[in-house]
N, C-alpha and C. Protein backbone atom coordinates (compact mmCIF):
# COMPACT_ATOMS: atom_id res chain seq x y z
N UNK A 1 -7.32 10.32 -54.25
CA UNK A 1 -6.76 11.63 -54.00
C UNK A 1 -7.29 12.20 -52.68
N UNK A 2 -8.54 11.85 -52.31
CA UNK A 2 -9.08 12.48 -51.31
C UNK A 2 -8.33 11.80 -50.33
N UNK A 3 -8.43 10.81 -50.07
CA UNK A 3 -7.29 9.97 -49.18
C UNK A 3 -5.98 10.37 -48.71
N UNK A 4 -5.60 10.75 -49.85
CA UNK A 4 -3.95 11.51 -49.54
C UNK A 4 -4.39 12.56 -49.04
N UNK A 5 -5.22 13.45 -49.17
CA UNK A 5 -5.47 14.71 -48.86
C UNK A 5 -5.64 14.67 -47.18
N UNK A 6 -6.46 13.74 -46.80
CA UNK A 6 -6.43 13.31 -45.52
C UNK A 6 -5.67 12.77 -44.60
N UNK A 7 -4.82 11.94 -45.29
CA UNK A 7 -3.60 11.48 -44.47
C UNK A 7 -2.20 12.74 -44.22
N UNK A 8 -2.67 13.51 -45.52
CA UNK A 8 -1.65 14.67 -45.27
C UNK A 8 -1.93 15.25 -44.20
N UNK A 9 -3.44 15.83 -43.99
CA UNK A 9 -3.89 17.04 -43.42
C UNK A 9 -2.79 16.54 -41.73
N UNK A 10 -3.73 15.30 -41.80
CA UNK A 10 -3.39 14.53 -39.68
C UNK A 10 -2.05 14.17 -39.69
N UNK A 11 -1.23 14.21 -40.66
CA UNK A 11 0.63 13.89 -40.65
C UNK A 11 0.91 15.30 -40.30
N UNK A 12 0.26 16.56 -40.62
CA UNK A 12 0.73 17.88 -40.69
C UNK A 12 0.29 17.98 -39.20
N UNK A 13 -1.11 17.84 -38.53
CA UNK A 13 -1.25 18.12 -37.53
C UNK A 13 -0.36 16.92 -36.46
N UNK A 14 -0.31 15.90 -36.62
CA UNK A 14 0.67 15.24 -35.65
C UNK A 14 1.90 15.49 -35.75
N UNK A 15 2.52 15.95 -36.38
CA UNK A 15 4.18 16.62 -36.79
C UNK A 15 4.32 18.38 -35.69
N UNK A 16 3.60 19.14 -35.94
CA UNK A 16 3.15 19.91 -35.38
C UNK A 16 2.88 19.94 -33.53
N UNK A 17 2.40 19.07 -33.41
CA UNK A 17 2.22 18.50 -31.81
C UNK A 17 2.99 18.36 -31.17
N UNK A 18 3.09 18.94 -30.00
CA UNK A 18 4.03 19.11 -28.94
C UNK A 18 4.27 17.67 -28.28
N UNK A 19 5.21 17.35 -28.36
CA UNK A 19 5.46 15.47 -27.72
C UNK A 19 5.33 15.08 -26.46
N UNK A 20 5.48 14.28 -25.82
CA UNK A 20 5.24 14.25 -24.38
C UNK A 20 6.96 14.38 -24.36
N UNK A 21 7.40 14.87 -23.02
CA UNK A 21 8.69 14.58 -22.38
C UNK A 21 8.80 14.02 -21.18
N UNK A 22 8.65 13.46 -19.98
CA UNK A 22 8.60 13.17 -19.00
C UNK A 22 9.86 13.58 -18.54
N UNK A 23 11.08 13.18 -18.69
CA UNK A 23 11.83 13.19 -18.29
C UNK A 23 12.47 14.69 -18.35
N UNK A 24 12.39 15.85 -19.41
CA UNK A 24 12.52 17.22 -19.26
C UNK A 24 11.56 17.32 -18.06
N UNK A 25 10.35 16.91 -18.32
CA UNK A 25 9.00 17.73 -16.99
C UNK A 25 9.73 17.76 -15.68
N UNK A 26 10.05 15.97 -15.56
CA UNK A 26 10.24 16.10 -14.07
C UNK A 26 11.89 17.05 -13.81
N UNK A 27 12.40 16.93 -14.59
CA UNK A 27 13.79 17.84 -14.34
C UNK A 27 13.50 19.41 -13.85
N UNK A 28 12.38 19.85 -15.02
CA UNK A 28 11.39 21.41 -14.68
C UNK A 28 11.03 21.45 -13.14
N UNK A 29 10.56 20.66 -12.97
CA UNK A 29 9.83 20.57 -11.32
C UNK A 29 10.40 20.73 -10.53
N UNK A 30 12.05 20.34 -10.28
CA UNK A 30 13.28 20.28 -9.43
C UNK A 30 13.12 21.84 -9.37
N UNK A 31 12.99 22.52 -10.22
CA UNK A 31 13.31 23.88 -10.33
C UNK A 31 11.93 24.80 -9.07
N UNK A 32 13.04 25.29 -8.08
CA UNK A 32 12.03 26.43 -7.06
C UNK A 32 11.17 27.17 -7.49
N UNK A 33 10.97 27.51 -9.30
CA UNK A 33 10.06 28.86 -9.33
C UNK A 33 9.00 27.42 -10.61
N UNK A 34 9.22 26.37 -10.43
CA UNK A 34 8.20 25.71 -11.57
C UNK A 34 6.68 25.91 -11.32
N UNK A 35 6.13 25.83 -12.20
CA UNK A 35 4.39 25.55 -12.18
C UNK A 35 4.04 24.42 -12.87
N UNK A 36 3.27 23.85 -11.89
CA UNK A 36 2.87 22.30 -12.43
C UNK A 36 1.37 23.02 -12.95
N UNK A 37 0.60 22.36 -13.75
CA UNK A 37 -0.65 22.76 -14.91
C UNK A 37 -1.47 21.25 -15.13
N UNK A 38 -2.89 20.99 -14.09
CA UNK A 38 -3.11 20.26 -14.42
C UNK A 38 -4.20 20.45 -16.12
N UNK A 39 -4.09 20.47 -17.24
CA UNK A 39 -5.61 20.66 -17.85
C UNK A 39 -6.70 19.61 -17.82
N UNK A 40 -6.84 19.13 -17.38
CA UNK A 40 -8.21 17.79 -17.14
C UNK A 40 -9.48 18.89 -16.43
N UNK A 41 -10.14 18.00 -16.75
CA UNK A 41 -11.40 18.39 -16.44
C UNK A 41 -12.23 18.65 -14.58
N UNK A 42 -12.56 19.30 -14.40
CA UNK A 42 -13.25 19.20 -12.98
C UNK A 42 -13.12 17.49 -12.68
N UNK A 43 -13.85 16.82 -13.43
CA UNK A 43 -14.27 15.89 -12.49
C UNK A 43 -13.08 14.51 -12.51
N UNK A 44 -12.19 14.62 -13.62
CA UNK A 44 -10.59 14.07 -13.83
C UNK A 44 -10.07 14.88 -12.49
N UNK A 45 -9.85 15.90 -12.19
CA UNK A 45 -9.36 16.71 -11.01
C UNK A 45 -9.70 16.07 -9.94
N UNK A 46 -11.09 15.37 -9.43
CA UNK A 46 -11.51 15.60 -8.36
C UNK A 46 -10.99 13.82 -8.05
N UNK A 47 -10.79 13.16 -9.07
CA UNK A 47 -10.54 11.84 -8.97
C UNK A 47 -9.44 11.45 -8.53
N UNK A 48 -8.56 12.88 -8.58
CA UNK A 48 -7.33 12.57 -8.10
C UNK A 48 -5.89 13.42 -8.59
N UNK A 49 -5.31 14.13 -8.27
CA UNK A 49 -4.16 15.43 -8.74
C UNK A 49 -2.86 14.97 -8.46
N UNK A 50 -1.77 15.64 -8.83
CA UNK A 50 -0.46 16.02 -8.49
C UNK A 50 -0.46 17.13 -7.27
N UNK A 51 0.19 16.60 -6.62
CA UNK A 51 0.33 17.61 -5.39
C UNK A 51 0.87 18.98 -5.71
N UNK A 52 0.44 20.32 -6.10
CA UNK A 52 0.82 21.21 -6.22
C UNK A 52 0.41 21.45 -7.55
N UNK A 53 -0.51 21.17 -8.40
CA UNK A 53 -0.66 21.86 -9.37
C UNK A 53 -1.95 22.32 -9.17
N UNK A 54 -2.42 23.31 -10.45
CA UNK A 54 -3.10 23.99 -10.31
C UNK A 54 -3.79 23.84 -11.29
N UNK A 55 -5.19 23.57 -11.85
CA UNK A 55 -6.50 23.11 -12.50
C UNK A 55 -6.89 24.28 -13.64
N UNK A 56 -6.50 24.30 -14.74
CA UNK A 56 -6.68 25.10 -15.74
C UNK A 56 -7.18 24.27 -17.06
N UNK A 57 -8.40 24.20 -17.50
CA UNK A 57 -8.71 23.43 -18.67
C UNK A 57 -8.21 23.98 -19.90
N UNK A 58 -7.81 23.22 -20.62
CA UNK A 58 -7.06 23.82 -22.31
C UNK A 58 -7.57 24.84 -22.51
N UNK A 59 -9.37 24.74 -22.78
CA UNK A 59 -10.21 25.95 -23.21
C UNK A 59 -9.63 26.98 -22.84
N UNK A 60 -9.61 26.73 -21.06
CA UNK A 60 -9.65 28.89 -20.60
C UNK A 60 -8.14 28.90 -20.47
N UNK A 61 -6.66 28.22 -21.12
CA UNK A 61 -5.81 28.40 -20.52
C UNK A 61 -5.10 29.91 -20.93
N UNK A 62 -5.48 30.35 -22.12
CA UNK A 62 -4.93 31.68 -22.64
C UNK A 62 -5.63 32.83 -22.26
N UNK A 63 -6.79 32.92 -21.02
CA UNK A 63 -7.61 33.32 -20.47
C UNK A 63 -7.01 33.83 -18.84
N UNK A 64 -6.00 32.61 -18.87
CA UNK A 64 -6.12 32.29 -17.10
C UNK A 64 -4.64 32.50 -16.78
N UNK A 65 -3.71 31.98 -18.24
CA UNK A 65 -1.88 31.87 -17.68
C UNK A 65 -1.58 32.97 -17.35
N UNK A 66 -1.53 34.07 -17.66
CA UNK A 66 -0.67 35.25 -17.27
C UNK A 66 -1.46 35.63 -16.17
N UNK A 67 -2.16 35.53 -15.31
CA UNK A 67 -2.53 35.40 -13.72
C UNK A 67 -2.10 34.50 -12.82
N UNK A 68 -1.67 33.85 -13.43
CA UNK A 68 -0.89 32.19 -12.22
C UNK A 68 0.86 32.19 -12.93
N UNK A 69 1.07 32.63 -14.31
CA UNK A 69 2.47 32.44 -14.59
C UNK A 69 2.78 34.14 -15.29
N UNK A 70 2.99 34.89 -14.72
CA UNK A 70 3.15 36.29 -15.66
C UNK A 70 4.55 36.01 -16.21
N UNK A 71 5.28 35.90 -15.55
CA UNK A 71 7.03 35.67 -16.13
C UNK A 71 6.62 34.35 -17.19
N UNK A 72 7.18 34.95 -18.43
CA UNK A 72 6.91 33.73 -19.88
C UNK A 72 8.32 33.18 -19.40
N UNK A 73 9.02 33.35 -18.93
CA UNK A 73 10.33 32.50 -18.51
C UNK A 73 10.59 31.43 -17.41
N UNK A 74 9.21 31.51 -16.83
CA UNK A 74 9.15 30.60 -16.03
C UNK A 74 8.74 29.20 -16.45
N UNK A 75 9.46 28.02 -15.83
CA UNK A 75 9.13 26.60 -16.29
C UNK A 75 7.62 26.24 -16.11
N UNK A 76 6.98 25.67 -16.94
CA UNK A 76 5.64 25.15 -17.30
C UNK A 76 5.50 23.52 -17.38
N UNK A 77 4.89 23.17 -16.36
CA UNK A 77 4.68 21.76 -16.60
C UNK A 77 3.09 21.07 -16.32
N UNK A 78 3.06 20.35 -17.92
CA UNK A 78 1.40 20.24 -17.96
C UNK A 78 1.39 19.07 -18.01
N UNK A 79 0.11 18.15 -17.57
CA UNK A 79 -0.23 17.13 -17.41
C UNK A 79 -1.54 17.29 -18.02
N UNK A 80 -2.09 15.95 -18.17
CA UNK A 80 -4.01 15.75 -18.37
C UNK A 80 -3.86 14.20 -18.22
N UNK A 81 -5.12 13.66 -19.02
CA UNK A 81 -4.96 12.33 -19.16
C UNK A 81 -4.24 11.21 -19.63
N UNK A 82 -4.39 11.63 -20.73
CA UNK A 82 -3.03 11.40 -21.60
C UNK A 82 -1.44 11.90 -22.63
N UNK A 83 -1.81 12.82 -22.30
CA UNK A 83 -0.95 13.64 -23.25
C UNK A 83 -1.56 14.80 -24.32
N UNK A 84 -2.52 14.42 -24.53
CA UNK A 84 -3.12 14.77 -25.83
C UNK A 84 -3.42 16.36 -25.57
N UNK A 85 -4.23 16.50 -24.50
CA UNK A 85 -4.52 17.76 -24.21
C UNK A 85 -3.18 18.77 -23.64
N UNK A 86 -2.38 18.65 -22.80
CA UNK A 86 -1.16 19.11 -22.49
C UNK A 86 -0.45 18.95 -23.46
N UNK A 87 -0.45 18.70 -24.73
CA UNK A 87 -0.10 18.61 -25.98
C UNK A 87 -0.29 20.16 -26.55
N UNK A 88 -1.87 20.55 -26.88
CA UNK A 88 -2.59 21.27 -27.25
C UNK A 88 -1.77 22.37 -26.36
N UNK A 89 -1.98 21.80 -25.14
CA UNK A 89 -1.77 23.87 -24.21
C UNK A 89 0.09 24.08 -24.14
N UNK A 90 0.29 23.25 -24.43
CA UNK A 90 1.83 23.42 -24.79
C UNK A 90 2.13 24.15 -26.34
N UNK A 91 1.55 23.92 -27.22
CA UNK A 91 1.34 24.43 -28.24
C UNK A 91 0.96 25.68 -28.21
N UNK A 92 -0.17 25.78 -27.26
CA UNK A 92 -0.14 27.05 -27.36
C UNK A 92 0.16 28.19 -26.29
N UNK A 93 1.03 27.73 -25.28
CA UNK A 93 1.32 28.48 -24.42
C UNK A 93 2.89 28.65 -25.48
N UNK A 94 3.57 27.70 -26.22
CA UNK A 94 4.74 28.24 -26.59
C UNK A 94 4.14 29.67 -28.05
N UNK A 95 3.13 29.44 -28.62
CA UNK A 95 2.20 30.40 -29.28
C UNK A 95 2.32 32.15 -29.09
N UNK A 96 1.90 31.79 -27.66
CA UNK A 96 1.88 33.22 -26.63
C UNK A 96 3.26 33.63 -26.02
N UNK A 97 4.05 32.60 -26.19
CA UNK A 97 5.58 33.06 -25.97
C UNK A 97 6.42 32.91 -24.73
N UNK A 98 5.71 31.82 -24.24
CA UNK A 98 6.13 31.41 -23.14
C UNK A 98 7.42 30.61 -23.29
N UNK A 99 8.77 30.17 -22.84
CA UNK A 99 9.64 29.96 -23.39
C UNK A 99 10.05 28.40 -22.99
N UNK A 100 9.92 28.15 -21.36
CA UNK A 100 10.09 26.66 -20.61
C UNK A 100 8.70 26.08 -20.47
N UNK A 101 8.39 25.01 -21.65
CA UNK A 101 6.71 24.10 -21.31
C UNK A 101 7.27 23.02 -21.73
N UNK A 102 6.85 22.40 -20.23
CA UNK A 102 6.93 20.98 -20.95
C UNK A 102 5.61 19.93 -20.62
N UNK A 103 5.42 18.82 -21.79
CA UNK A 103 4.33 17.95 -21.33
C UNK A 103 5.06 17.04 -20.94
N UNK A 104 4.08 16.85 -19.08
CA UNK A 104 4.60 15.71 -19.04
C UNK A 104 3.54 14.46 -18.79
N UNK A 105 3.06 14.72 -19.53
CA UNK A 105 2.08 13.81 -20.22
C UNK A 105 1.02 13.13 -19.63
N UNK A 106 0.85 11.64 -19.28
CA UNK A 106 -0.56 11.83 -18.25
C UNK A 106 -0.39 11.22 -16.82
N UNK A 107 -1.56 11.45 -16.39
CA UNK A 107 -1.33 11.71 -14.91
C UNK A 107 -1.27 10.16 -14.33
N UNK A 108 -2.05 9.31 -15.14
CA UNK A 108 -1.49 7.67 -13.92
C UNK A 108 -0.38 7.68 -14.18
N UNK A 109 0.11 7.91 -15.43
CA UNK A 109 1.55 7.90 -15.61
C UNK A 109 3.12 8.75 -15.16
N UNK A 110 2.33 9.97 -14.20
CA UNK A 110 3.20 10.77 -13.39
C UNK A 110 2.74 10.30 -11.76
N UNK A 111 2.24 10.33 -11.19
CA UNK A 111 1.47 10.22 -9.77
C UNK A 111 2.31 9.22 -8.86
N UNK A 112 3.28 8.62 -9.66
CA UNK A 112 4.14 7.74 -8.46
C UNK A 112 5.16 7.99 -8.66
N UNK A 113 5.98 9.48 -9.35
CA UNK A 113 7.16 9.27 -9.80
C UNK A 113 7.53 11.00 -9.86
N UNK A 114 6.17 11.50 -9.62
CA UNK A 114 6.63 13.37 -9.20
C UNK A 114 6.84 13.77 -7.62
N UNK A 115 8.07 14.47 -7.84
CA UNK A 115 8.78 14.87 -6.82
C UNK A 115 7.63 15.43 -5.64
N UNK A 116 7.46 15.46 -4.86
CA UNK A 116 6.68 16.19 -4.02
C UNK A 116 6.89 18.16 -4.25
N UNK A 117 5.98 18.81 -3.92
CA UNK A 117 6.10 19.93 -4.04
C UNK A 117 5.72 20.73 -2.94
């Protein structure tokens, strides 16, 4: 029983989780008023970015968005390492009511294939 209890809990939280999209992200980006969102860490940052985004860790992101994105109607596009975390701030930037977020998931996996900005 405890077993099921556990496999439920992480089916509820992975059901719940914001998916990666790549292909919505990069469509977002085309767009003149987008914000690219890196959440990785300082030293993931320093190893190497998307040209034009801007360095907000998951932690402080409900701290920090409505100073870099005040319009909740504006397109949101997050990256990290893998997905997992731009997962999380997608979750909860749609939370706070932001309306266009998309993950586009992780960064070796965007870096040869995002539009310049």
């Amino acid at each position: 029983m405890h077993r099921l209890l556990i496999a439920l809990i992480a089916f509820a939280s992975l059901a719940s989780a914001a998916q990666v999209d790549q292909s919505a992200a990069l469509r977002a980006l085309q767009q003149p008023d987008a914000v690219l969102i890196d959440v990785r860490t300082e030293q993931e940052h320093a190893q190497g970015a998307l040209p034009g985004a801007t360095r907000i860790e998951t932690a402080d992101l409900a701290e920090r968005i409505t100073g870099i994105v005040p319009d909740k109607g504006t397109p949101v596009v997050l990256y990290c390492r893998s997905g997992s975390r731009s997962s999380a701030a997608q979750d909860l930037l749609r939370e706070m009511g932001y309306e266009k977020v998309y993950n586009a998931g992780g960064y070796e996996d965007l870096k040869g294939i995002t539009p310049p900005r």
